[in-house]
Protein backbone atom coordinates (compact mmCIF):
# COMPACT_ATOMS: atom_id res chain seq x y z
CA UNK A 1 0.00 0.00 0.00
CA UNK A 2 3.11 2.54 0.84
CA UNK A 3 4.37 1.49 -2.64
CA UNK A 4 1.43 2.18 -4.57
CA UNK A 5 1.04 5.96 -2.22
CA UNK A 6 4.68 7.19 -3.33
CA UNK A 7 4.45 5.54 -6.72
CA UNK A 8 1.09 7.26 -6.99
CA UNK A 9 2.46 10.99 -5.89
CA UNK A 10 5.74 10.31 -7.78
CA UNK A 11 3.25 10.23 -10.92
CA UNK A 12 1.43 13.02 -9.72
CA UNK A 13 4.50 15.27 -9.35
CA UNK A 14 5.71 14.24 -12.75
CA UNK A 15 2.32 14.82 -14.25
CA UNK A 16 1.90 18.77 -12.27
CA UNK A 17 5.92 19.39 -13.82
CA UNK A 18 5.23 18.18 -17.46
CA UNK A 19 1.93 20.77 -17.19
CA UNK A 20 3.67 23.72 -15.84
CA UNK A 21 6.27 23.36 -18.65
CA UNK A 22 3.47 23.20 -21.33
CA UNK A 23 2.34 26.32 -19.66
CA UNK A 24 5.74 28.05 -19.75
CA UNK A 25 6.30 27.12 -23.21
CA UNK A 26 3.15 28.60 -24.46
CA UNK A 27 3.73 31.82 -22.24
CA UNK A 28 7.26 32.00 -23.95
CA UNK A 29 5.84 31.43 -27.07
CA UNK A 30 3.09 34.10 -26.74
CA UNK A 31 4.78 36.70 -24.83
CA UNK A 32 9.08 36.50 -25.76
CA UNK A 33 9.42 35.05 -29.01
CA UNK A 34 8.72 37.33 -31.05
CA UNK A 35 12.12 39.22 -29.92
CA UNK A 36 14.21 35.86 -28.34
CA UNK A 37 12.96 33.53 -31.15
CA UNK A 38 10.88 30.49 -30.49
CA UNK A 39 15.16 28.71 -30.16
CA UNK A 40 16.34 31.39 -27.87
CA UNK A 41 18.56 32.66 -30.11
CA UNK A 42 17.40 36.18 -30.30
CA UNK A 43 17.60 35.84 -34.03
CA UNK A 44 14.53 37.77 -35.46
CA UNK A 45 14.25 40.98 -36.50
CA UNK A 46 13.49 42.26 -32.82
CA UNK A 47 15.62 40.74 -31.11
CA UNK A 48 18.87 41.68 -33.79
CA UNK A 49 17.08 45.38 -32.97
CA UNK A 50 17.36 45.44 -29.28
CA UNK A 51 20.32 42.89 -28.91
CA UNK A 52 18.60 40.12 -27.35
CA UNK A 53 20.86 37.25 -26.03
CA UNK A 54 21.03 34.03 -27.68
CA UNK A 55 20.44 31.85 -24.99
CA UNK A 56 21.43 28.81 -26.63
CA UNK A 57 25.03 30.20 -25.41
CA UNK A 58 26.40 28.36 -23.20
CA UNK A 59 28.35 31.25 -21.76
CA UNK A 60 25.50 33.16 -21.90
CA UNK A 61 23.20 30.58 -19.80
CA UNK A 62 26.02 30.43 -17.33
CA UNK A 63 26.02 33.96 -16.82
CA UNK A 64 22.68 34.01 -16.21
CA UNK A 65 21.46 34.01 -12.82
CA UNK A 66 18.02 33.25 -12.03
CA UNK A 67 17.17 35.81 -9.95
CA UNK A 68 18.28 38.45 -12.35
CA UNK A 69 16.38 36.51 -14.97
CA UNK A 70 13.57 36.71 -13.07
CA UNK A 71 13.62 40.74 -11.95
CA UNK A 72 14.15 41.35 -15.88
CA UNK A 73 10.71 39.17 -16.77
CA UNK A 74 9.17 41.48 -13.65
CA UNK A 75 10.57 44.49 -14.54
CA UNK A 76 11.47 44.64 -17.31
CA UNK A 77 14.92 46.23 -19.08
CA UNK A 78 15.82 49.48 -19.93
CA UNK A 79 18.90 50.60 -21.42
CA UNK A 80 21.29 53.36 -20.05
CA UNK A 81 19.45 56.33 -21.78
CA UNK A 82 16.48 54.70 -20.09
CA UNK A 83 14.86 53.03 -23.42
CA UNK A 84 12.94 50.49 -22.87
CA UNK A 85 13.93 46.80 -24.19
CA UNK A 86 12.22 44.66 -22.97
CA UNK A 87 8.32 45.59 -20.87
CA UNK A 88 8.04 43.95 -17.64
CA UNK A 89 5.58 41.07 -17.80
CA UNK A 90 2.13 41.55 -16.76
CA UNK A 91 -0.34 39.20 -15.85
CA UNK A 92 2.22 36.53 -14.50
CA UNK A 93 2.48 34.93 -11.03
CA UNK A 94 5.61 34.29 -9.63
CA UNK A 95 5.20 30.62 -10.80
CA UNK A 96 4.61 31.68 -14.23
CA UNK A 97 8.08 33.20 -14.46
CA UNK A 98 10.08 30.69 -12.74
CA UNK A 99 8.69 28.50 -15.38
CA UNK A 100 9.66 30.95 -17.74
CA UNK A 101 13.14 31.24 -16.93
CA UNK A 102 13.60 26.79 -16.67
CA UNK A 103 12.23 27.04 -19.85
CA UNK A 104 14.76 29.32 -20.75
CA UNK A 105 17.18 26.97 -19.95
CA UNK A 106 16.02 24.56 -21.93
CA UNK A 107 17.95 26.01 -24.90
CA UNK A 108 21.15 25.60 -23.45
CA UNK A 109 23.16 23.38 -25.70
């Protein structure tokens, strides 16, 4: 009975993690494509524009920290005149943009 229990939540978990990267795939796709590319390369028109990061880098990934990743999404970026690059997210628990940033590092090569 203990077997089946963990075997059953083990499932579960796997199941809840599989969903929430749907869901942060289809948020990236919606929301930061369309300047980061739907590879992370920050190879579209956009991106070239405001010098997105291509974050199938390895260097790049590594210099990444998620915490910074994850004021940016907030935030947003602005250069040093104070342009904006990139609008802060809106709409998008804390959650969201966690699962926004591992999906970010699923480009990583």
């Amino acid at each position: 009975m203990k077997k089946l229990l963990a075997l059953s939540i083990a499932v579960a978990t796997v199941v809840a993690l599989s969903a929430r990267a749907e869901e942060a795939k289809a948020i990236y796709e919606k929301d930061c494509a369309k300047c980061h590319g739907t590879d992370g390369k920050g190879d579209t028109k956009m991106g070239k524009r405001l010098g997105a990061k291509d974050y199938t880098d390895p260097k790049v990934q590594e210099e990444l920290k998620d915490d910074v990743a994850m004021k940016a999404i907030k935030e947003g970026l602005k250069n040093a005149e104070g342009k904006t690059l990139m609008k802060p997210a809106e709409g998008l628990s804390d959650d969201d943009i966690k699962g926004l940033v591992a999906h970010m590092r699923t480009f990583k090569k």
